[in-house]
N, C-alpha and C. Protein backbone atom coordinates (compact mmCIF):
# COMPACT_ATOMS: atom_id res chain seq x y z
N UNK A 1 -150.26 177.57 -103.34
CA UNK A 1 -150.82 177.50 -102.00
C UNK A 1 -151.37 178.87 -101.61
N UNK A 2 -152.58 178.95 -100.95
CA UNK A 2 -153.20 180.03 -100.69
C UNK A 2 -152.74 180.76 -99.35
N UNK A 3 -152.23 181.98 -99.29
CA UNK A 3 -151.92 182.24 -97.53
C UNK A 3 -153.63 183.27 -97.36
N UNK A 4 -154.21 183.09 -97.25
CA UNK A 4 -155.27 183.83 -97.28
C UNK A 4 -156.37 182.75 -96.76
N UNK A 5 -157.22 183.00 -96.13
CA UNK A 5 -158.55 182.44 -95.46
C UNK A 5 -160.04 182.98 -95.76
N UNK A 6 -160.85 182.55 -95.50
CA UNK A 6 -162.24 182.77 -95.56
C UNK A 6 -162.62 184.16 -95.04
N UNK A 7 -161.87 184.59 -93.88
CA UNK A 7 -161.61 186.13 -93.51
C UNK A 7 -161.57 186.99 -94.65
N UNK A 8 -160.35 187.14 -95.10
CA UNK A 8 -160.48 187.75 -96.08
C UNK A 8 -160.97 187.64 -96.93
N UNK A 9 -161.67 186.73 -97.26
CA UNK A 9 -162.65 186.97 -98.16
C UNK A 9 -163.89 187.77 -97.80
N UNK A 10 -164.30 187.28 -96.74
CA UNK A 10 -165.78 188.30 -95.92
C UNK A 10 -165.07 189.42 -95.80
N UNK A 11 -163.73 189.86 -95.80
CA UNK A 11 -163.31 191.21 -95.54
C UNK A 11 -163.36 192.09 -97.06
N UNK A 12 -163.44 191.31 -98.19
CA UNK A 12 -163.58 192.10 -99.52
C UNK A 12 -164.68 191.94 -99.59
N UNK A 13 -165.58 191.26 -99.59
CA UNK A 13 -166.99 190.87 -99.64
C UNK A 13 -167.85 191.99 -99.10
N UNK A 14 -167.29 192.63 -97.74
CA UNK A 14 -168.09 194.03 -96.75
C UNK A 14 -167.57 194.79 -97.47
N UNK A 15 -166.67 195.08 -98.39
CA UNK A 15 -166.03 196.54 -99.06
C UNK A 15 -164.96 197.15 -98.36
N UNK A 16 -165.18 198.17 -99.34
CA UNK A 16 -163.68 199.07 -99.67
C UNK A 16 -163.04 199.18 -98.01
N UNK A 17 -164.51 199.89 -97.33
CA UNK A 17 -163.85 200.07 -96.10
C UNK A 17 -163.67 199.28 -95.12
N UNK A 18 -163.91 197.93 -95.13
CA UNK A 18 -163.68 196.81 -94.20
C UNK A 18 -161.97 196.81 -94.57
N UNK A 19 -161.61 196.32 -96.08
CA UNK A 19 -160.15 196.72 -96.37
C UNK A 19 -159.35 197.46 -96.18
N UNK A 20 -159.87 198.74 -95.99
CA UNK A 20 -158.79 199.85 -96.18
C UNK A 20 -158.56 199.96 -94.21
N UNK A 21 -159.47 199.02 -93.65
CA UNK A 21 -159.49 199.29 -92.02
C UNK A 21 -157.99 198.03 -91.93
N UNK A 22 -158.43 197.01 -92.43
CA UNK A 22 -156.81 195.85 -92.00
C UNK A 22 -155.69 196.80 -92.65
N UNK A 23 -155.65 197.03 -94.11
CA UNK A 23 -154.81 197.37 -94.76
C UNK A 23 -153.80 198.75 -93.73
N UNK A 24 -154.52 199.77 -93.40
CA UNK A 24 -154.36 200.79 -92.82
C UNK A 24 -154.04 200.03 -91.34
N UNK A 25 -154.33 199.04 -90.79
CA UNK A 25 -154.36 198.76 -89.25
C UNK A 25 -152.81 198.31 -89.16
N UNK A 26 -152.56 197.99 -87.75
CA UNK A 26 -151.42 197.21 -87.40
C UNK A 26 -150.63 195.81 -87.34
N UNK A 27 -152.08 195.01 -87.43
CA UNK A 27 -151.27 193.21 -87.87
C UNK A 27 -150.89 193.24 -89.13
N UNK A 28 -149.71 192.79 -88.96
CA UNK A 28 -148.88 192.25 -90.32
C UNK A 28 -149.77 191.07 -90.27
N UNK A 29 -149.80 190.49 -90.36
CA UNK A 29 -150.08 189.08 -90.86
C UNK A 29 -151.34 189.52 -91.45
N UNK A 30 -152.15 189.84 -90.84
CA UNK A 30 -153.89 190.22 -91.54
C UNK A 30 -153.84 190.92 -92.79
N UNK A 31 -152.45 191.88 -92.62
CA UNK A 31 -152.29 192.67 -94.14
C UNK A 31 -152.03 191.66 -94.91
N UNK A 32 -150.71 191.23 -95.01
CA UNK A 32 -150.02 190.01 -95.51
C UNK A 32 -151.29 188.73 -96.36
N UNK A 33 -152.15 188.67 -95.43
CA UNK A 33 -153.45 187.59 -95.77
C UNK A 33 -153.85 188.33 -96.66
N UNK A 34 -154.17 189.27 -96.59
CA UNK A 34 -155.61 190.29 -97.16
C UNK A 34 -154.89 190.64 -98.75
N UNK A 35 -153.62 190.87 -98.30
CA UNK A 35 -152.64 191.53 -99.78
C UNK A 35 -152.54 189.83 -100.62
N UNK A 36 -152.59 188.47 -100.15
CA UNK A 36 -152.84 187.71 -101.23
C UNK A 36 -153.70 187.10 -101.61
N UNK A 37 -154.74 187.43 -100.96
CA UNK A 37 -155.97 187.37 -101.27
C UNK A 37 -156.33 188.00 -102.41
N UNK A 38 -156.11 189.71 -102.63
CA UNK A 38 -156.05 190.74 -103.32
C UNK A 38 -155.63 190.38 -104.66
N UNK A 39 -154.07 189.56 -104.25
CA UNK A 39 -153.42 189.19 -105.39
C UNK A 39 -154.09 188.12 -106.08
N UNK A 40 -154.50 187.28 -105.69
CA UNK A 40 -156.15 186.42 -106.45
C UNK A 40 -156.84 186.78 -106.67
N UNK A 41 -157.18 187.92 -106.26
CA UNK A 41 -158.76 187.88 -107.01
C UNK A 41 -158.69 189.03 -107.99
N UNK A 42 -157.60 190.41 -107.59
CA UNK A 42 -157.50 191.01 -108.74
C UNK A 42 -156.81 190.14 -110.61
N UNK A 43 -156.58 189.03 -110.28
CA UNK A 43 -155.53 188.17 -111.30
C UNK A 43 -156.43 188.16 -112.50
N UNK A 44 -156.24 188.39 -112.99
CA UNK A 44 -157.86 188.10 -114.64
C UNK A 44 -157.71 186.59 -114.94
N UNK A 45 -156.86 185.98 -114.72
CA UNK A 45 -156.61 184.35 -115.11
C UNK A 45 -157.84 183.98 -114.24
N UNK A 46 -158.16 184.58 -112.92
CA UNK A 46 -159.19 183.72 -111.95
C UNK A 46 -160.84 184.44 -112.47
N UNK A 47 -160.67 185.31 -113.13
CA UNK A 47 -162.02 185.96 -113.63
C UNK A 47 -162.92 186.07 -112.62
N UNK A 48 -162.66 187.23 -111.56
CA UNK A 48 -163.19 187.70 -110.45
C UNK A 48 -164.11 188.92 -110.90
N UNK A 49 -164.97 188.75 -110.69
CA UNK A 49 -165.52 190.46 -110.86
C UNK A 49 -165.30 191.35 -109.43
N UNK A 50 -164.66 192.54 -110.04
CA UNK A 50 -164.00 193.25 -108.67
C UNK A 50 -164.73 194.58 -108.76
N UNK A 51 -165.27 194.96 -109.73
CA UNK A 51 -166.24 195.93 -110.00
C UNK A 51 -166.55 196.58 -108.86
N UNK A 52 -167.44 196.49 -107.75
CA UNK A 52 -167.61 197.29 -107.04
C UNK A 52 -166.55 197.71 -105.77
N UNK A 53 -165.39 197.18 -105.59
CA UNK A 53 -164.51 197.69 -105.25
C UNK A 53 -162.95 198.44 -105.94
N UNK A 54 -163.05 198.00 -107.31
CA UNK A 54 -161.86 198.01 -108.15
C UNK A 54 -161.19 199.54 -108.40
N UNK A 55 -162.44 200.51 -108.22
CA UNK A 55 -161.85 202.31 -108.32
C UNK A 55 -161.02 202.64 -106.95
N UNK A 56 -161.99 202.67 -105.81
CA UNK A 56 -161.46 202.90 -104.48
C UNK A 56 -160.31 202.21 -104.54
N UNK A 57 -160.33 200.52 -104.58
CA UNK A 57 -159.12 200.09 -104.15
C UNK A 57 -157.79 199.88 -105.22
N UNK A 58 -157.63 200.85 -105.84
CA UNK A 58 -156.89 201.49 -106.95
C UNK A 58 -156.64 202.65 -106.27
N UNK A 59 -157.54 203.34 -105.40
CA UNK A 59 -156.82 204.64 -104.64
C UNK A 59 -156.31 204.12 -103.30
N UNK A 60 -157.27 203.16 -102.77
CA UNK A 60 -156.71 202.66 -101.57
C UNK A 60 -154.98 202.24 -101.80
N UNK A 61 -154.74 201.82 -102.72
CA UNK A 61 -153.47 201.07 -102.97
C UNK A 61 -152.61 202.31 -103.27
N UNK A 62 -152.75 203.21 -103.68
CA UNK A 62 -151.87 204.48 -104.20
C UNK A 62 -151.93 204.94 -102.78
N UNK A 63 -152.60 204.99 -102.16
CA UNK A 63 -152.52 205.68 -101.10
C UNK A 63 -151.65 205.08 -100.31
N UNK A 64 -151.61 203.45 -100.03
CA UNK A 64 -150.57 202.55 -99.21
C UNK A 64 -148.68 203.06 -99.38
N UNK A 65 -149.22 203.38 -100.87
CA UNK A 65 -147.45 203.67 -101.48
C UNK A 65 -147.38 204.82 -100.77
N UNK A 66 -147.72 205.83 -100.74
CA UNK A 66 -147.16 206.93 -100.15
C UNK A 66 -147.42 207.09 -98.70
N UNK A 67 -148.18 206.98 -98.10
CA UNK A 67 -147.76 207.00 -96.98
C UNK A 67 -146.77 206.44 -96.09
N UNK A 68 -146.28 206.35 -95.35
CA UNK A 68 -144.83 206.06 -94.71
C UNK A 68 -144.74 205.31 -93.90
N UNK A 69 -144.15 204.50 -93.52
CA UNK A 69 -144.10 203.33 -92.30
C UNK A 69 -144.14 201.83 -93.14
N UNK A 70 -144.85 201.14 -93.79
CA UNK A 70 -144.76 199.76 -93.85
C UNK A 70 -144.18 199.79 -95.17
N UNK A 71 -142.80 199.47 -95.49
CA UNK A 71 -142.23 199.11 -96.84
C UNK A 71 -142.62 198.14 -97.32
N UNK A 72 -143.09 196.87 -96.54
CA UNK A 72 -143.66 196.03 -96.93
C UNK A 72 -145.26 195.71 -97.90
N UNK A 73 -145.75 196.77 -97.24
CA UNK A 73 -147.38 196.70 -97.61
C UNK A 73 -147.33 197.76 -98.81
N UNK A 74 -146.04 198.54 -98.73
CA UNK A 74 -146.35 199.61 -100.11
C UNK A 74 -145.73 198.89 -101.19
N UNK A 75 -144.71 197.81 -100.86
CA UNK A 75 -144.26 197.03 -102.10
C UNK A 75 -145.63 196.25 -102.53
N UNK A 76 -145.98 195.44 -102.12
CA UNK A 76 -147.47 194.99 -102.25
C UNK A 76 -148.26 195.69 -103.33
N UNK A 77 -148.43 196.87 -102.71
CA UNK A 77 -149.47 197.39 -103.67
C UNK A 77 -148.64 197.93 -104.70
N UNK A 78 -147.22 198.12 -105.26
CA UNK A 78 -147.37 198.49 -105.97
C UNK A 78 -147.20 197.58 -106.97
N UNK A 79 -147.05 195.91 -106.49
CA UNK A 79 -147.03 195.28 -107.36
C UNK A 79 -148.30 194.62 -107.81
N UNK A 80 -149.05 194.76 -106.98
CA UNK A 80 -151.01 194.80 -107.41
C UNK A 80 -151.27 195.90 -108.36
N UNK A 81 -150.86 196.77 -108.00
CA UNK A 81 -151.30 197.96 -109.47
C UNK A 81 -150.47 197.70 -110.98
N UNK A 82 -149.31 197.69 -110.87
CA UNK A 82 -148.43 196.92 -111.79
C UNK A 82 -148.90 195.69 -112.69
N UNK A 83 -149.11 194.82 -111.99
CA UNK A 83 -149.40 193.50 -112.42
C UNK A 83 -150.92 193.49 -112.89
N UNK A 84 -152.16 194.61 -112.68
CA UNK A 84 -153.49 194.29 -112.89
C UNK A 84 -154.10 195.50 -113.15
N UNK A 85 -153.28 196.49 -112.99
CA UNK A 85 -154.33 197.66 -113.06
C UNK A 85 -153.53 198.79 -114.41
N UNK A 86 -154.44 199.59 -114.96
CA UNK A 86 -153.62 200.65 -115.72
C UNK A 86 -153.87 201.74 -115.37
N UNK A 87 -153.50 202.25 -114.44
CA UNK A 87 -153.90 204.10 -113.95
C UNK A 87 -155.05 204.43 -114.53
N UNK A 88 -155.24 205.56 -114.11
CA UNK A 88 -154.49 206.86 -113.72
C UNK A 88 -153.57 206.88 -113.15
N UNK A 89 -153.54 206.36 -112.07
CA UNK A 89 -152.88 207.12 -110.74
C UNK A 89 -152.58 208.44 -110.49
N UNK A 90 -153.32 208.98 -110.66
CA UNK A 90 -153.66 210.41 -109.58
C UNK A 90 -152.49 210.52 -108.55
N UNK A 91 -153.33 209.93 -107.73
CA UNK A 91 -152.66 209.98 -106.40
C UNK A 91 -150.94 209.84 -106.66
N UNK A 92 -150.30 208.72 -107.15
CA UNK A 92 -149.05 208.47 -107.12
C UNK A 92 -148.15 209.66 -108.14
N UNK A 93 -149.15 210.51 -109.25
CA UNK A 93 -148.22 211.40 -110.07
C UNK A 93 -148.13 212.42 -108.45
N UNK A 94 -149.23 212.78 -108.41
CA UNK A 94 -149.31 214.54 -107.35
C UNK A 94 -148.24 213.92 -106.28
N UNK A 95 -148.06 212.68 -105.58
CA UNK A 95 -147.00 212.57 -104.61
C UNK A 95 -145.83 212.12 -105.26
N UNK A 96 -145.60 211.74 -106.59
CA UNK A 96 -144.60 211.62 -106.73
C UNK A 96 -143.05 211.66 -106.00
N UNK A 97 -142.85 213.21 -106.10
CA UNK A 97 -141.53 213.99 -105.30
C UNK A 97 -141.15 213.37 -103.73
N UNK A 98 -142.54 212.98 -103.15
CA UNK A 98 -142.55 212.62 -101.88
C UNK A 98 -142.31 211.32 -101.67
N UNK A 99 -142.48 210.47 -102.45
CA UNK A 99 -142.02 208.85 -102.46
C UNK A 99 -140.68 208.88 -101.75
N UNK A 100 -140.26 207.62 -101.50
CA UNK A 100 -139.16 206.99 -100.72
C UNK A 100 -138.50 206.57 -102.51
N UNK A 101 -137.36 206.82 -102.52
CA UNK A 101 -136.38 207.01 -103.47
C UNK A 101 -136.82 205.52 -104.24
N UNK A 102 -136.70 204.15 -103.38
CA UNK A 102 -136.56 202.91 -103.52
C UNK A 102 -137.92 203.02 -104.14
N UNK A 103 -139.10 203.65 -104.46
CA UNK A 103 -140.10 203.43 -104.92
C UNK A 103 -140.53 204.01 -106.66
N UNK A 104 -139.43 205.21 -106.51
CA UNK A 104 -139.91 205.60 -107.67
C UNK A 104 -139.11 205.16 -108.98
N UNK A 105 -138.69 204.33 -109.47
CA UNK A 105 -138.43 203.69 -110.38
C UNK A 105 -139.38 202.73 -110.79
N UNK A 106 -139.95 201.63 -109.82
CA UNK A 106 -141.73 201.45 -110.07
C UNK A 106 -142.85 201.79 -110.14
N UNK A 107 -143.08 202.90 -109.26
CA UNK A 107 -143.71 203.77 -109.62
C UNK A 107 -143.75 204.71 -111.54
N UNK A 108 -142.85 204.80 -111.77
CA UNK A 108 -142.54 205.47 -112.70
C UNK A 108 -142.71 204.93 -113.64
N UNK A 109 -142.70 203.71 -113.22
CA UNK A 109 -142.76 202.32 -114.65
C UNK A 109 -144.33 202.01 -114.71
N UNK A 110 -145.28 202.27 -113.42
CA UNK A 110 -147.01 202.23 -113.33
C UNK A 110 -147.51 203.45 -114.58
N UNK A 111 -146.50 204.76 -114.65
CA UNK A 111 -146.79 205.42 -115.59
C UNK A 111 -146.73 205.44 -117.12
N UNK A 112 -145.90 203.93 -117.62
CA UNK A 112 -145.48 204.40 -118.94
C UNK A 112 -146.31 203.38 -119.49
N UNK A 113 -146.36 204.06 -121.03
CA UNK A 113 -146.98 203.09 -122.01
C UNK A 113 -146.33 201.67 -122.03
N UNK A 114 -145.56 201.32 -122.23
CA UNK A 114 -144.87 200.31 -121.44
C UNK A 114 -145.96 199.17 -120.66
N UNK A 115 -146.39 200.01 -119.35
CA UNK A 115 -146.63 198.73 -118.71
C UNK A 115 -148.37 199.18 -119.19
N UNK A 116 -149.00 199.79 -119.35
CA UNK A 116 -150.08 199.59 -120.00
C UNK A 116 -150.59 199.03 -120.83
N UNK A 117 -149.51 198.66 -122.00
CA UNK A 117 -149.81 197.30 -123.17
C UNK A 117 -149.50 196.18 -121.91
N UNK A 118 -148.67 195.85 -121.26
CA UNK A 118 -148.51 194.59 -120.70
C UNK A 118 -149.68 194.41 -120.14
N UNK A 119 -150.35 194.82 -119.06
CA UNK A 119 -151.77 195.07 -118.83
C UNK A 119 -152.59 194.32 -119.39
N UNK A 120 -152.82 194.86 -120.34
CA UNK A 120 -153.98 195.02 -121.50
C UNK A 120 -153.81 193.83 -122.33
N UNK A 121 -152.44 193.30 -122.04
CA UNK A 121 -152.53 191.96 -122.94
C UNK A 121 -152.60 190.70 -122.46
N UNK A 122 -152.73 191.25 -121.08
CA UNK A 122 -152.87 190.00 -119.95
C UNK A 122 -154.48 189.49 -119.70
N UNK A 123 -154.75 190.42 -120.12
CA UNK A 123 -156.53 190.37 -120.02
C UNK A 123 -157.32 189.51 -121.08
């Protein structure tokens, strides 16, 4: 079942920064929509081309993890990067130290060869 609407879709459709405006904003629920939306269309089983948003929102999402306030929306992304993406992550090595304790054991696991074959074999 889809929790996501036609919204979010016109909201990935305008780009990085239509996203990073809900993602960054205050309704839960609009995040919540937008984050499984995300989770569809980044999925390679649905064969989305994400191309012109897929770099930014690889930083947009590193960026969700470290900043502070919604535990909810940083679990999210880090299970969107996990599940579909293979670093760098930039952003998540240099903040590392600064993470919330509860994060860096997944985090840490976005870094290893490890989850980069899993990745790569999902594709």
């Amino acid at each position: 079942m889809n929790h996501y609407t036609d919204e979010e879709v016109k909201i990935v459709e305008s780009g990085i920064d239509a996203i990073k405006k809900v993602l960054e904003g205050e309704d839960i629920a609009a995040k919540q929509r937008l984050m499984s939306y995300l989770d569809w269309l980044m999925d390679p089983f649905h064969k989305q081309d994400i191309s012109k948003v897929e770099e930014p929102l690889i930083e947009l999402l590193q960026t969700l993890i470290i900043t502070p306030g919604d535990d909810d929306v940083a679990g999210d992304a880090i299970h969107l990067l996990s599940a579909y993406t293979v670093g760098p992550y930039d952003i998540l090595k240099a903040e590392y130290k600064n993470l919330p304790e509860t994060f860096k054991p997944d985090v840490l696991y976005l870094f290893s060869e490890e989850h980069r074959n899993f990745v790569e074999s999902m594709k």
